[in-house]
Protein backbone atom coordinates (compact mmCIF):
# COMPACT_ATOMS: atom_id res chain seq x y z
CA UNK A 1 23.56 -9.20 -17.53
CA UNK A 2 23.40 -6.54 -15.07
CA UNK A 3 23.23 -7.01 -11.52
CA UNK A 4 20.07 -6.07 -8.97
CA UNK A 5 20.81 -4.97 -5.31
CA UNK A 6 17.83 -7.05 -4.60
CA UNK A 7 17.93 -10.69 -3.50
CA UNK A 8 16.63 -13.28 -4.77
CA UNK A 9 13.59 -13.44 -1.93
CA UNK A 10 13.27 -9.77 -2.59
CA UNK A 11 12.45 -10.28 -5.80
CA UNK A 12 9.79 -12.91 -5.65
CA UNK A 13 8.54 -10.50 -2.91
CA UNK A 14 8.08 -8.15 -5.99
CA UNK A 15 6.47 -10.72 -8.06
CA UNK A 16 4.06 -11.57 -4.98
CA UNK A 17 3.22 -8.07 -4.69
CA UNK A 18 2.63 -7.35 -8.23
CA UNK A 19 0.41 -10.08 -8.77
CA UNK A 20 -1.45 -9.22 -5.53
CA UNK A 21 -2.23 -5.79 -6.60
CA UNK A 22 -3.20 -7.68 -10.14
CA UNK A 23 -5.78 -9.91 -8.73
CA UNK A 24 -6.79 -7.23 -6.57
CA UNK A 25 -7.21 -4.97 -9.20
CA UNK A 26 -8.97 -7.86 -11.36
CA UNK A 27 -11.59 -8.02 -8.36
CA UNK A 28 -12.46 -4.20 -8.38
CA UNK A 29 -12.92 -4.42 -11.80
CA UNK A 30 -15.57 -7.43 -12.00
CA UNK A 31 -17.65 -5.32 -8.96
CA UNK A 32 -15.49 -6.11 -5.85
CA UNK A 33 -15.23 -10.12 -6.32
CA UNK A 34 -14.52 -11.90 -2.99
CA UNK A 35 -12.32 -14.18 -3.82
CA UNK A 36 -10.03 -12.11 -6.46
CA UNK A 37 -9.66 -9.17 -3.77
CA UNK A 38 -9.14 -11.56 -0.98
CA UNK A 39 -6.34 -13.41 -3.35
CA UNK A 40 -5.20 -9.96 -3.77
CA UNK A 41 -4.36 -9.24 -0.21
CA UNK A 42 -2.92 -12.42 0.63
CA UNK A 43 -0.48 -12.25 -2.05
CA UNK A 44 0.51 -8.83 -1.05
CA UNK A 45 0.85 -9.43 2.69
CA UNK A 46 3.50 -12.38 1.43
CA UNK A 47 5.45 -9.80 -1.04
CA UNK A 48 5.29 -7.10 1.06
CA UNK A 49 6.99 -9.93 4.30
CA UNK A 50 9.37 -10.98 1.53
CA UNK A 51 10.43 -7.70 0.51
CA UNK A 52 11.20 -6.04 4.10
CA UNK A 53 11.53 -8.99 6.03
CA UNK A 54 9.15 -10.25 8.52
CA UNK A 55 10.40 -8.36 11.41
CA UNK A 56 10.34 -4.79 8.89
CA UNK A 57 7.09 -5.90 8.01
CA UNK A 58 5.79 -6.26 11.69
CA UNK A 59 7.65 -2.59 12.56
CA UNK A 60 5.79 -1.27 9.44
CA UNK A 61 2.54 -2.17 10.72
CA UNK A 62 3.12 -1.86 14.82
CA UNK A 63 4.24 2.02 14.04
CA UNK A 64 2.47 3.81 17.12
CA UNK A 65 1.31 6.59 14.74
CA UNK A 66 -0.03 4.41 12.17
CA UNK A 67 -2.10 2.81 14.50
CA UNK A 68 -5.48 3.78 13.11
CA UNK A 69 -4.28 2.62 9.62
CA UNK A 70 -3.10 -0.54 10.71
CA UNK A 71 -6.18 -1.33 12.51
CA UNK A 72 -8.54 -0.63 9.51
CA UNK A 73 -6.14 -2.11 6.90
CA UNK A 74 -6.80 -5.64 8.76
CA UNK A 75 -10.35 -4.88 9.47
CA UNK A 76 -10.64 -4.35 5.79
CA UNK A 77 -9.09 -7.80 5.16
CA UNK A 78 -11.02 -9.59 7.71
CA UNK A 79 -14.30 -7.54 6.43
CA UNK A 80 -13.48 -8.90 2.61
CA UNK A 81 -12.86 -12.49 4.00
CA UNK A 82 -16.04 -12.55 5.96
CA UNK A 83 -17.88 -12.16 2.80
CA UNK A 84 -18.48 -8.04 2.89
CA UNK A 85 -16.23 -7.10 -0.08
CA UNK A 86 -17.71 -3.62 -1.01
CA UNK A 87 -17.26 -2.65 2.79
CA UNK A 88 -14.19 -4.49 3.28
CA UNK A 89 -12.69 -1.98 1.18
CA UNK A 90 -14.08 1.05 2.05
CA UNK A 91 -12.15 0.00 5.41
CA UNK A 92 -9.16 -1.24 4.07
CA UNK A 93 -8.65 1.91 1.36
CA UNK A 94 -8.89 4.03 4.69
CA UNK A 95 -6.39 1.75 6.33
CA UNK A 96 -3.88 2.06 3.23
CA UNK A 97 -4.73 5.74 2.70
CA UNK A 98 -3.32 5.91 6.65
CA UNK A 99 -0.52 3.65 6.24
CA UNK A 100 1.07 4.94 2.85
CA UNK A 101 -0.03 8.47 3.08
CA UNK A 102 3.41 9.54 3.70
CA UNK A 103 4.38 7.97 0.08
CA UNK A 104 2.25 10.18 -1.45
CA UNK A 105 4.69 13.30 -1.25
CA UNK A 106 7.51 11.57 -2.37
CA UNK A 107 5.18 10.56 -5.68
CA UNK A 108 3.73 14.32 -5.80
CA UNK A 109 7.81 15.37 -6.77
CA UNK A 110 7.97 12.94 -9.61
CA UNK A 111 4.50 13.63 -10.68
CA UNK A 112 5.27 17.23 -10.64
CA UNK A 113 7.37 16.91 -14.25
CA UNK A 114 4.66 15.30 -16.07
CA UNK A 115 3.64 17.97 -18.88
CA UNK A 116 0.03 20.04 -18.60
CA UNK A 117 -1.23 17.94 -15.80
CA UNK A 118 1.72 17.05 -13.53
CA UNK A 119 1.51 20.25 -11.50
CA UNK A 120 -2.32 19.87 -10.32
CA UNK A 121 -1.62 16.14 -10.00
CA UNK A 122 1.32 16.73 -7.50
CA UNK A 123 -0.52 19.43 -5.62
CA UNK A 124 -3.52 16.96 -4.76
CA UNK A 125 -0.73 14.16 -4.20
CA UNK A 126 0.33 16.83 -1.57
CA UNK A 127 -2.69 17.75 -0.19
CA UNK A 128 -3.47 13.52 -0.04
CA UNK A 129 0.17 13.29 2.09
CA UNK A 130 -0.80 15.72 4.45
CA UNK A 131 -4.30 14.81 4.96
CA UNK A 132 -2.60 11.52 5.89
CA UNK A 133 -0.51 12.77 8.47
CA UNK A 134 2.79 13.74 6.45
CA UNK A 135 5.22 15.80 7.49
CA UNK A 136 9.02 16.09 7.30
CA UNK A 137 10.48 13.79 9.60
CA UNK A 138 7.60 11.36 9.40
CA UNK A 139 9.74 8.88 6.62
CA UNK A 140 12.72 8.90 8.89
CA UNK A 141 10.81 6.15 11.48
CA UNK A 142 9.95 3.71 7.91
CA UNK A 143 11.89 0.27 8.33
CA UNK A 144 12.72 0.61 4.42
């Protein structure tokens, strides 16, 4: 059996964070259910502490530029737990858009060999990453 380089709370942060975006997926597709999308970020606040760490996590999300992103990503949350899911999300898709926008890039050079469409797909990727405030030294300040 092969070994992982992640540990063992590592990867239950994975399987916390998979099933969070599962349930949260599961509650956009039965028209933005409170309780599956509010399952769905709880469960991928705990994978995503699991997976970096709880003081990672908290440099993550305390970033100075990412400021606006962090503050609607928990609006969002609080929004979908105060019983305004469709809103909530609006918010909270801004918040992640903000947050992860730098990830985008890095998915636009893998997305770039897919045949026919890969090249249109990685040039909006690009266009998404710098919308969200990409640049080049931008991924040298991520805790991960």
């Amino acid at each position: 059996m092969p070994t992982y380089w992640l540990s063992d709370s590592q990867k239950i942060g994975v399987a916390f964070c998979s099933g969070g975006g599962f349930f949260f997926l599961l509650g956009l597709i039965l028209f933005f259910d409170r309780a599956l999308l509010a399952m769905g970020n709880i469960l991928f606040l705990v994978g995503i502490t699991l997976l970096l760490g709880p003081q990672r996590t908290f440099v993550f999300f305390a970033r100075k530029n990412k400021w606006r992103g962090t503050l609607a990503f928990w609006a969002g949350v609080l929004l979908i737990l105060m019983r305004w899911p469709l809103i909530g999300f609006g918010v909270e898709l801004f918040g992640i858009f903000i947050l992860f926008g730098e990830f985008f890039k890095t998915i636009a050079g893998f997305a770039y060999n897919i045949p026919v469409v890969g090249p249109y797909l990685a040039r909006g990727l690009q266009v998404a990453g710098d919308k969200a405030g990409a640049n080049e030294r931008a991924h040298k300040d991520l805790p991960v």
